[in-house]
Protein backbone atom coordinates (compact mmCIF):
# COMPACT_ATOMS: atom_id res chain seq x y z
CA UNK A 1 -65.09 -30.18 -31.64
CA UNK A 2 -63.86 -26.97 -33.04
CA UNK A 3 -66.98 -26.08 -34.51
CA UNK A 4 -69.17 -26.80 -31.21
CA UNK A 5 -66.98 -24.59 -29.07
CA UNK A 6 -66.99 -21.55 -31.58
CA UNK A 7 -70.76 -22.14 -32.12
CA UNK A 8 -70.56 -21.62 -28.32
CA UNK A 9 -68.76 -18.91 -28.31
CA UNK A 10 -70.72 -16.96 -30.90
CA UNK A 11 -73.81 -17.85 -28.87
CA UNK A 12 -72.66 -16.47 -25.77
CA UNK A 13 -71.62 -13.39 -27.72
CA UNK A 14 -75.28 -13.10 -28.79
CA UNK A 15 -76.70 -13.42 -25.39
CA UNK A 16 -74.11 -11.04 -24.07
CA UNK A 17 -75.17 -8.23 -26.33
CA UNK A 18 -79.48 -9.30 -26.71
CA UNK A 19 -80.08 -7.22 -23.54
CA UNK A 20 -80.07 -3.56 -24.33
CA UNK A 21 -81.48 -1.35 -21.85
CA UNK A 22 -82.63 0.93 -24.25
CA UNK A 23 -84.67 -1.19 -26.01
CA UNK A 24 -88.50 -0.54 -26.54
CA UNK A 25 -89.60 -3.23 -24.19
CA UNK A 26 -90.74 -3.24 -20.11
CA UNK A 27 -89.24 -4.60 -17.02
CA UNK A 28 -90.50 -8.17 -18.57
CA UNK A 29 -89.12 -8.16 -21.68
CA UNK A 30 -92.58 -7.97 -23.69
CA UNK A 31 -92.48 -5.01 -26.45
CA UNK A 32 -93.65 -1.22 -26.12
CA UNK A 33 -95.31 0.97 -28.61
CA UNK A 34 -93.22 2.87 -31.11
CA UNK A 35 -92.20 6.06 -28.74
CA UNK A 36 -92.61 4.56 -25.31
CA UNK A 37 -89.86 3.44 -23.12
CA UNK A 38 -89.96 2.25 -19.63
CA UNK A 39 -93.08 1.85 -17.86
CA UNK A 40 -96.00 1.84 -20.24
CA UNK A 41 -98.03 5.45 -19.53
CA UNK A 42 -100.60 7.07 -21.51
CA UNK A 43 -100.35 10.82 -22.20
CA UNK A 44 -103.40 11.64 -20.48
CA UNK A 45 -103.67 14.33 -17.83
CA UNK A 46 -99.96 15.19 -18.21
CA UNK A 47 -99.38 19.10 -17.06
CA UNK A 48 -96.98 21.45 -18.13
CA UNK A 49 -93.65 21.97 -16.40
CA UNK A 50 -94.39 25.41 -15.34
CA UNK A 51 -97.97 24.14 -13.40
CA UNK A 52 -96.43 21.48 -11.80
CA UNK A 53 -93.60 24.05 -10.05
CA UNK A 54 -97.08 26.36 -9.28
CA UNK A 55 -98.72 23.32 -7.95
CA UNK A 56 -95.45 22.48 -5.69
CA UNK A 57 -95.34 26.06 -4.47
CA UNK A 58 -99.18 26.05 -3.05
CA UNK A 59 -98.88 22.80 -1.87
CA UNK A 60 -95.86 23.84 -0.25
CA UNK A 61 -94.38 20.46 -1.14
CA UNK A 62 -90.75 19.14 -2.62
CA UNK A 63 -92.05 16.15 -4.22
CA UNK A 64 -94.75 15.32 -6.56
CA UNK A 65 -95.87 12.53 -8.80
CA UNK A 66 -96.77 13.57 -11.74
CA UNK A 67 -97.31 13.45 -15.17
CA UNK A 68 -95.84 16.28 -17.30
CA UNK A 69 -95.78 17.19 -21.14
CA UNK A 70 -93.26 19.56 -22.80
CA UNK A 71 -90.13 19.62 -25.48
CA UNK A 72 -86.78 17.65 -24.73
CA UNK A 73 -84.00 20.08 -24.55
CA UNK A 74 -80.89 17.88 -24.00
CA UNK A 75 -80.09 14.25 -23.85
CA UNK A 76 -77.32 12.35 -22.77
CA UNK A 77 -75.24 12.27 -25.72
CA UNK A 78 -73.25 8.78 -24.52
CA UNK A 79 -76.40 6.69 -23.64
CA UNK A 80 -79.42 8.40 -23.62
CA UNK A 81 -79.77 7.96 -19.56
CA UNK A 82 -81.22 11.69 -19.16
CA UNK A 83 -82.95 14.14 -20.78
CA UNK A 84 -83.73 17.95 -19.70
CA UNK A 85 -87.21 19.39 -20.71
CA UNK A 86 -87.94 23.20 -20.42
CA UNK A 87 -90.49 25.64 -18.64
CA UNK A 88 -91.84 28.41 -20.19
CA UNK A 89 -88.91 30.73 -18.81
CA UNK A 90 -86.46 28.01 -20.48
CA UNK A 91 -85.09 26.93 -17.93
CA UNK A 92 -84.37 22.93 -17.89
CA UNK A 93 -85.89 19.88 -15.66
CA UNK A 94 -83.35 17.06 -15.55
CA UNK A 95 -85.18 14.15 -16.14
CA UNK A 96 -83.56 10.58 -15.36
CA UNK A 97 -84.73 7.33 -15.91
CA UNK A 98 -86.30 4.88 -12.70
CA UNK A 99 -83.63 2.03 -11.66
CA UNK A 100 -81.17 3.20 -15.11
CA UNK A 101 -83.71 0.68 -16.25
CA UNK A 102 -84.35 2.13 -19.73
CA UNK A 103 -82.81 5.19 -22.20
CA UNK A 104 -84.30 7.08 -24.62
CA UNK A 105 -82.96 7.73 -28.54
CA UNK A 106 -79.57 10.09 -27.97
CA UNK A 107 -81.38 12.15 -30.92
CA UNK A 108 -84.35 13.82 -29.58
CA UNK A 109 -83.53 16.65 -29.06
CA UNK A 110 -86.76 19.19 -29.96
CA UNK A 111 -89.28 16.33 -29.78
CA UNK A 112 -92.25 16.66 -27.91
CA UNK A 113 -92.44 14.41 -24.40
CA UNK A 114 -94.68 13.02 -21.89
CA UNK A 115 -93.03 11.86 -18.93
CA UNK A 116 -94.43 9.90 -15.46
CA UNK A 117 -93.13 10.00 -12.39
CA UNK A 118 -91.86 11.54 -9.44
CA UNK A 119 -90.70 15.60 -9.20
CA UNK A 120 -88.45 16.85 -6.26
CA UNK A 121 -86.37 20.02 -5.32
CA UNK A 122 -82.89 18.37 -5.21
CA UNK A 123 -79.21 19.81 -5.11
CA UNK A 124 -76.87 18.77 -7.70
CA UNK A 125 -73.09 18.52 -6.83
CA UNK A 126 -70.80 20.48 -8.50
CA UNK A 127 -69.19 17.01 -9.82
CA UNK A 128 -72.38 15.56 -11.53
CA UNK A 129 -73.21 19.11 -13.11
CA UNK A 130 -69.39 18.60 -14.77
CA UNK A 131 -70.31 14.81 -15.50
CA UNK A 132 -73.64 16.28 -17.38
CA UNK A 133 -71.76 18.69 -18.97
CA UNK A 134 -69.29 16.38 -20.36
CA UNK A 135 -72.14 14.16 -21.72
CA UNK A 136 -74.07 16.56 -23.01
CA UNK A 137 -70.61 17.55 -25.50
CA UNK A 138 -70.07 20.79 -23.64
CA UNK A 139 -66.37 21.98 -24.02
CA UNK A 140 -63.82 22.30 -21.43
CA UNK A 141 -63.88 25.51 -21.04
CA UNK A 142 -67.50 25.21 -20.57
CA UNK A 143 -67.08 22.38 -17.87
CA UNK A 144 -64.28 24.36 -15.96
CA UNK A 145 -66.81 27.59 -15.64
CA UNK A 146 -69.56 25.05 -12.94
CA UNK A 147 -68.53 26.08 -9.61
CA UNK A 148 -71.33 26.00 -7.68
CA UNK A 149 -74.18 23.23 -6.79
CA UNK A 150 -77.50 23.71 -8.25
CA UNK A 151 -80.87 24.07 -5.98
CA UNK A 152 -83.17 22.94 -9.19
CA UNK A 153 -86.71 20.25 -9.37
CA UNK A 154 -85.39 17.02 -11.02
CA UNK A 155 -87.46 14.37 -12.51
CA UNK A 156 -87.17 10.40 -12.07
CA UNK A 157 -89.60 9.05 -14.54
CA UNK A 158 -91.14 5.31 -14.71
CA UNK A 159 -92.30 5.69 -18.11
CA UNK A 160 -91.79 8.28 -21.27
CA UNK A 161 -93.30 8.71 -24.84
CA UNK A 162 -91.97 10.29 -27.44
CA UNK A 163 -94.14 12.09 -29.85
């Protein structure tokens, strides 16, 4: 009887920790190329940062989907939940990831990217630029010197490689 209820036991511990979100696999479970998380998206077509911000100004629009190319600047250092990606100026895009339903390797930093999904002019709070901060590894100091909100174009992607 002992035996059945710790072979229970361990199995339910094995269930309890199977389900990663940032596994390589899609909504359904079934696995992803090497480099792909979330939605499965080709790198065709994908734009540049800085034309998709010229391509929101003529259109005169706050939202876009889209499917954008560049290097990964930042990631979130406790999960891998968000990643930045820069323009041309160097300024970062905070990308997140659709539904929290995937995260991407908390080391890759300077890879190449493809992202899919939407782009929109947001505000960030003056709470969640601290709570960035403070995953990113940013010092106090650092954290303490955020006093204002942010006007910036954020990113919710469906899909991402990595290259």
């Amino acid at each position: 009887m002992k035996q059945l209820i710790l072979l229970f036991g361990l199995s339910m511990l094995l269930i309890a920790c199977g389900g990663n979100a940032s596994t390589n696999a899609d909504a359904d479970g079934n696995p992803l190329p090497e480099g792909h998380y979330g939605t499965l998206i080709t790198a065709d077509n994908a734009i540049s940062l800085d034309e998709m911000v010229k391509r929101m100004e003529s259109a005169g629009s706050e939202e876009m989907q889209v499917k954008l190319t560049g290097e990964i600047t930042g990631v979130c250092q406790k999960k891998g939940c968000w990643m930045t990606m820069k323009n041309e100026n160097g300024d970062d895009m905070r990308v997140k990831f659709k539904d929290y339903g995937f995260f991407v390797p908390m080391d890759c930093t300077g890879k190449n990217a493809v992202v899919e999904g939407v782009a929109s002019v947001t505000t960030t709070s003056v709470a969640d630029l601290r709570h960035y901060a403070e995953d990113a590894g940013q010092s106090k100091e650092e954290i303490e010197k955020i006093t204002e909100p942010l006007k910036e174009i954020s990113f919710m992607a469906d899909g991402v490689i990595l290259k």
